[in-house]
N, C-alpha and C. Protein backbone atom coordinates (compact mmCIF):
# COMPACT_ATOMS: atom_id res chain seq x y z
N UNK A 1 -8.01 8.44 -11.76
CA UNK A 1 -8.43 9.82 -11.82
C UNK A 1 -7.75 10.48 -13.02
N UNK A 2 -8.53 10.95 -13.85
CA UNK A 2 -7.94 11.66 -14.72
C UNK A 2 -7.93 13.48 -14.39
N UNK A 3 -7.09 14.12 -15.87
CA UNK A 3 -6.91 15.37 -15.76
C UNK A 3 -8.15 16.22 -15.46
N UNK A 4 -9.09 15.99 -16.20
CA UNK A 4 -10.58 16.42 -16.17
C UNK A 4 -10.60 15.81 -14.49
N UNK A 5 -10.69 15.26 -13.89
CA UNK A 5 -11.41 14.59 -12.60
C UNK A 5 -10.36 15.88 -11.61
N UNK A 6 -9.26 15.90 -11.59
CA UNK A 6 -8.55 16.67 -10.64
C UNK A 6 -8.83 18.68 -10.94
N UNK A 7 -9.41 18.91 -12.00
CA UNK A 7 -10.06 20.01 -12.42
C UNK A 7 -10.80 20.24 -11.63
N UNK A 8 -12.16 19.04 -11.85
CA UNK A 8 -13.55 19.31 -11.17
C UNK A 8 -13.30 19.38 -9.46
N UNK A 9 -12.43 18.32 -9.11
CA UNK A 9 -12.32 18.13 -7.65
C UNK A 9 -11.80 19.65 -6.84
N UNK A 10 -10.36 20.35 -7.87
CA UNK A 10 -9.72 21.73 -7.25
C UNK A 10 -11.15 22.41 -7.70
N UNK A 11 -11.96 22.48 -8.18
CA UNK A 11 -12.90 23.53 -8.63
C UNK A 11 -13.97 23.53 -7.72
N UNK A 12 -14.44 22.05 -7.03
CA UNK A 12 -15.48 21.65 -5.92
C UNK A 12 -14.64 22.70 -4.75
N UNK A 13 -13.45 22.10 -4.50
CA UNK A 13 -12.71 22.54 -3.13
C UNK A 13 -12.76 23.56 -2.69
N UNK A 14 -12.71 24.26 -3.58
CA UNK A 14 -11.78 26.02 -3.73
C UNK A 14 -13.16 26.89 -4.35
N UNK A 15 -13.58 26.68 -5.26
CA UNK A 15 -14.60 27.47 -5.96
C UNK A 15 -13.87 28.39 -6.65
N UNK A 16 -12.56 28.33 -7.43
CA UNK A 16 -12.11 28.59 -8.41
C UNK A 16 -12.96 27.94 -9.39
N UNK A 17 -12.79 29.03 -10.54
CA UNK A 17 -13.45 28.27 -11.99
C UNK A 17 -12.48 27.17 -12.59
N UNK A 18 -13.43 26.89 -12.97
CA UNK A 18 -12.52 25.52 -13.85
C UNK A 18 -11.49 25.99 -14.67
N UNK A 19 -12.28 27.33 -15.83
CA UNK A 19 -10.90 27.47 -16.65
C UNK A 19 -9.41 28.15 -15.99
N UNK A 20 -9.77 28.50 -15.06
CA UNK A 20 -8.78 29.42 -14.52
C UNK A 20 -8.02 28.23 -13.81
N UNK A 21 -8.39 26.91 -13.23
CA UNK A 21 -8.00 25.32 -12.58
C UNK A 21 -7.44 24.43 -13.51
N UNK A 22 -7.64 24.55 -14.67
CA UNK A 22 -7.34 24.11 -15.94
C UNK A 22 -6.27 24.96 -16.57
N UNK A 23 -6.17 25.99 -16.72
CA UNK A 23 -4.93 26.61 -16.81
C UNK A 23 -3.94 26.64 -16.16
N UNK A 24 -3.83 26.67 -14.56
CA UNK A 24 -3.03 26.77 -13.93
C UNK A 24 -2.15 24.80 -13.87
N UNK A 25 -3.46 24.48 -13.93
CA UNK A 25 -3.13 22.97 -13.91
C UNK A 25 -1.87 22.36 -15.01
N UNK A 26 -2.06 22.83 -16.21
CA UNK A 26 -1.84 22.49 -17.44
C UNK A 26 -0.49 23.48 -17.71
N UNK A 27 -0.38 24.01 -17.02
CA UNK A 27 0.64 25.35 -17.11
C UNK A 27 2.09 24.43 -15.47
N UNK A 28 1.28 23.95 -14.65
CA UNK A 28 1.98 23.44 -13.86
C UNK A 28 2.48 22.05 -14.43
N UNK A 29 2.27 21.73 -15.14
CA UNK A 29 2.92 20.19 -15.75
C UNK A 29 3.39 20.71 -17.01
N UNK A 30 3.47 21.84 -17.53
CA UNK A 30 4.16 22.15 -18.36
C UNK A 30 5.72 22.47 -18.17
N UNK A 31 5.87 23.13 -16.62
CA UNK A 31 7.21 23.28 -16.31
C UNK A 31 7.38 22.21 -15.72
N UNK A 32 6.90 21.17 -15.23
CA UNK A 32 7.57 19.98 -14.61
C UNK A 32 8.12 19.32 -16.10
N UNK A 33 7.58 18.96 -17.10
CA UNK A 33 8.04 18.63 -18.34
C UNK A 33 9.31 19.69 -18.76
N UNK A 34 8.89 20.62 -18.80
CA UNK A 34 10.06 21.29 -19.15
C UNK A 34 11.78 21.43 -18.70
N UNK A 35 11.16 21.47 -17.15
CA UNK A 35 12.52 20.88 -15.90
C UNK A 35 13.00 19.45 -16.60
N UNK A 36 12.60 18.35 -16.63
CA UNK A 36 13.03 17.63 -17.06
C UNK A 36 13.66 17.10 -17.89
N UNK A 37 13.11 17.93 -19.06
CA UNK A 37 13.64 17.67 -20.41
C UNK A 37 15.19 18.69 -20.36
N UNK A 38 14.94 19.64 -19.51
CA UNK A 38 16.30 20.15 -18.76
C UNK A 38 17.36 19.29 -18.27
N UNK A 39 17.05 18.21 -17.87
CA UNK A 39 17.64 17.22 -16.87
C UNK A 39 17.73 17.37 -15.03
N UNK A 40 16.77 18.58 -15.06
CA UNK A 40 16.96 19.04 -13.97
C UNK A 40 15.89 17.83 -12.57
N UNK A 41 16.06 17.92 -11.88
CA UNK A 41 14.74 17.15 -10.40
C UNK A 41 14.14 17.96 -10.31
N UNK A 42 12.16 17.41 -10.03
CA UNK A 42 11.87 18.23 -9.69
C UNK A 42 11.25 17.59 -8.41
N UNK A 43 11.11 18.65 -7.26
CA UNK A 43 10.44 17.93 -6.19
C UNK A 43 8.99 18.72 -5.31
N UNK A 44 8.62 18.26 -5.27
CA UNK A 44 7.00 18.45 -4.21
C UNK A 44 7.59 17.93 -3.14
N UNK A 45 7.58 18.99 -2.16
CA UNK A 45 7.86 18.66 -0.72
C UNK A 45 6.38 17.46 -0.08
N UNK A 46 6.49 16.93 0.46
CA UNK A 46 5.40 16.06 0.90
C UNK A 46 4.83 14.97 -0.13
N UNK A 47 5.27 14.98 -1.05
CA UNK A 47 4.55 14.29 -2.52
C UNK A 47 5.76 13.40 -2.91
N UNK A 48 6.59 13.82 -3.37
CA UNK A 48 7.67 13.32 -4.24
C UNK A 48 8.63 13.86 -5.10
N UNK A 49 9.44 13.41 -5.83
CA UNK A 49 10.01 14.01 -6.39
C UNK A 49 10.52 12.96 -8.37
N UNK A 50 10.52 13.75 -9.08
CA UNK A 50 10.86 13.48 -10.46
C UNK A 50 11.98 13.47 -10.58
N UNK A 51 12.94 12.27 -11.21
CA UNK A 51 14.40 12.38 -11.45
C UNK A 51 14.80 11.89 -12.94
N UNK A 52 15.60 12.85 -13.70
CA UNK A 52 15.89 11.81 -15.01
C UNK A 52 16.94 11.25 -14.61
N UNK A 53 17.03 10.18 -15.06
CA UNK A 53 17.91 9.27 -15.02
C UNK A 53 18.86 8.47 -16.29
N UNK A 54 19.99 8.82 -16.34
CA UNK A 54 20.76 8.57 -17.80
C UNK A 54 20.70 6.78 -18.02
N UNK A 55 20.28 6.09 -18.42
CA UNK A 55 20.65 4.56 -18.56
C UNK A 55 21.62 4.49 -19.44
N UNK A 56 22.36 3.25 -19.24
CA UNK A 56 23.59 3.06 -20.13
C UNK A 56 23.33 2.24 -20.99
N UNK A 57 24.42 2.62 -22.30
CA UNK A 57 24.76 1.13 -23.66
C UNK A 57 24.34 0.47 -23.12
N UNK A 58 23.42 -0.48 -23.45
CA UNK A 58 23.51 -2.10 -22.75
C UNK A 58 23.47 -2.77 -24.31
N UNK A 59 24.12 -4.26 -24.62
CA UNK A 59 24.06 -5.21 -25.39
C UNK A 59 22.49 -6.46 -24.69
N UNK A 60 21.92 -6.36 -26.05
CA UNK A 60 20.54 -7.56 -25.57
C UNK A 60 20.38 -8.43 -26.70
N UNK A 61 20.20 -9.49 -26.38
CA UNK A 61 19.82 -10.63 -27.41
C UNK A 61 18.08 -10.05 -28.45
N UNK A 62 18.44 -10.27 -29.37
CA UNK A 62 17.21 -9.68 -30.07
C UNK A 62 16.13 -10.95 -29.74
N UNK A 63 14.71 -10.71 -30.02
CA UNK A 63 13.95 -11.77 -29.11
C UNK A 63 13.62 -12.83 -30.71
N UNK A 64 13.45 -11.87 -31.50
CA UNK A 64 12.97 -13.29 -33.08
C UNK A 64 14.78 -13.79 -33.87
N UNK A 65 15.55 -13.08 -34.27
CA UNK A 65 16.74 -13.26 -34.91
C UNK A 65 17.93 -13.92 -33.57
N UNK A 66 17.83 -13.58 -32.88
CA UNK A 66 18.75 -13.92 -31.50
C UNK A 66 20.18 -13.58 -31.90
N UNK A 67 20.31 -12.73 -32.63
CA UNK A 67 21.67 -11.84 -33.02
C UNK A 67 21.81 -10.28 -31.16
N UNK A 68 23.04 -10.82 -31.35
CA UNK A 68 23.53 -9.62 -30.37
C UNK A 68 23.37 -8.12 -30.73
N UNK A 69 22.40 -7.32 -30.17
CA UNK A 69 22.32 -5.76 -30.65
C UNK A 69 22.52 -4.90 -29.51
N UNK A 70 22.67 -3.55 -29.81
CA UNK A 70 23.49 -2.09 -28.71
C UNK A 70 22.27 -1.59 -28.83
N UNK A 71 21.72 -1.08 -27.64
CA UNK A 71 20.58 -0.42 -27.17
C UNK A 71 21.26 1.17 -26.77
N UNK A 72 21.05 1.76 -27.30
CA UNK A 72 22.48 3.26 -26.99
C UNK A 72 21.39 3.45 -25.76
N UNK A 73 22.64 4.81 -25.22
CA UNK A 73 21.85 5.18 -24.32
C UNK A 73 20.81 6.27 -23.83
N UNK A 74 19.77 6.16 -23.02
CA UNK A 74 18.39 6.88 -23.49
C UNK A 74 18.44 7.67 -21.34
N UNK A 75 17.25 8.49 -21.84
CA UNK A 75 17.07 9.24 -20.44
C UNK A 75 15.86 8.61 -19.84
N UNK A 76 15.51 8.11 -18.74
CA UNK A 76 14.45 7.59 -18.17
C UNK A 76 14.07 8.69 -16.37
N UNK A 77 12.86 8.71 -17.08
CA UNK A 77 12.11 9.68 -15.79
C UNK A 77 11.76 8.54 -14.45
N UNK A 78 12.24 8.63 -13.34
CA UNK A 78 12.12 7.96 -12.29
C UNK A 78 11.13 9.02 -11.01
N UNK A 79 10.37 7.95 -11.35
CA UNK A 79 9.33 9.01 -9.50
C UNK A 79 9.15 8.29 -8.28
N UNK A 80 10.14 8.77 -7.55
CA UNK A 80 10.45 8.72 -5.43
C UNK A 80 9.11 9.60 -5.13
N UNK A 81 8.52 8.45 -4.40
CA UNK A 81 7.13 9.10 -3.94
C UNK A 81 8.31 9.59 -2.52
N UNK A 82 7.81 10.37 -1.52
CA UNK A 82 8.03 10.85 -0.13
C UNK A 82 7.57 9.95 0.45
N UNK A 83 8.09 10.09 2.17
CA UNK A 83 7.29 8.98 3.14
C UNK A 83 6.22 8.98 3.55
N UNK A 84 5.48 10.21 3.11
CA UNK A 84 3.68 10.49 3.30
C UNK A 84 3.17 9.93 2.31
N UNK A 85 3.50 9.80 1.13
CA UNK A 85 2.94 8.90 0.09
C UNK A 85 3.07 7.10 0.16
N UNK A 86 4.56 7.12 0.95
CA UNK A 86 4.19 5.61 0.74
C UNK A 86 3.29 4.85 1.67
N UNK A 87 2.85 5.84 2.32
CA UNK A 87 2.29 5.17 3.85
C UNK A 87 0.91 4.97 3.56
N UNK A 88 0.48 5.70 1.80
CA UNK A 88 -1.03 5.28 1.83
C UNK A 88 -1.02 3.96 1.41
């Protein structure tokens, strides 16, 4: 399902207009991006929740030269569905 598909579907449901479903839509993943890049969680009660997550230095064998290299360390977004999600 794409962005366009979850538009049309809130727009079938509700009989909100699209642009006004499309804005709100696009405006709601704008602060979930934004929280994050905060470092902050974000969570949907019943859905899940978004976590950044700091990974560490790690040392890895390079895969063509096979010289030892430092991978510094980077932020990785992790998503915990809830227990209503995993049950589909």
């Amino acid at each position: 399902m794409t962005k366009k598909d979850i538009i049309e579907e809130v727009h079938q449901r509700t009989g909100l207009p699209r642009i006004l479903v499309r804005d709100v839509l696009r405006t709601s993943l704008d602060i979930i991006k934004e929280c994050l890049k905060r470092g902050e969680e974000v969570k949907i009660v019943r859905f899940g929740k978004w976590q950044p997550v700091l990974r560490k230095t790690k040392r890895v064998k390079h895969p063509t030269s096979g010289e030892m290299i430092q991978i510094p360390p980077y932020v990785k977004v992790v998503f915990k569905p809830s227990q209503e999600v995993k049950k589909i």
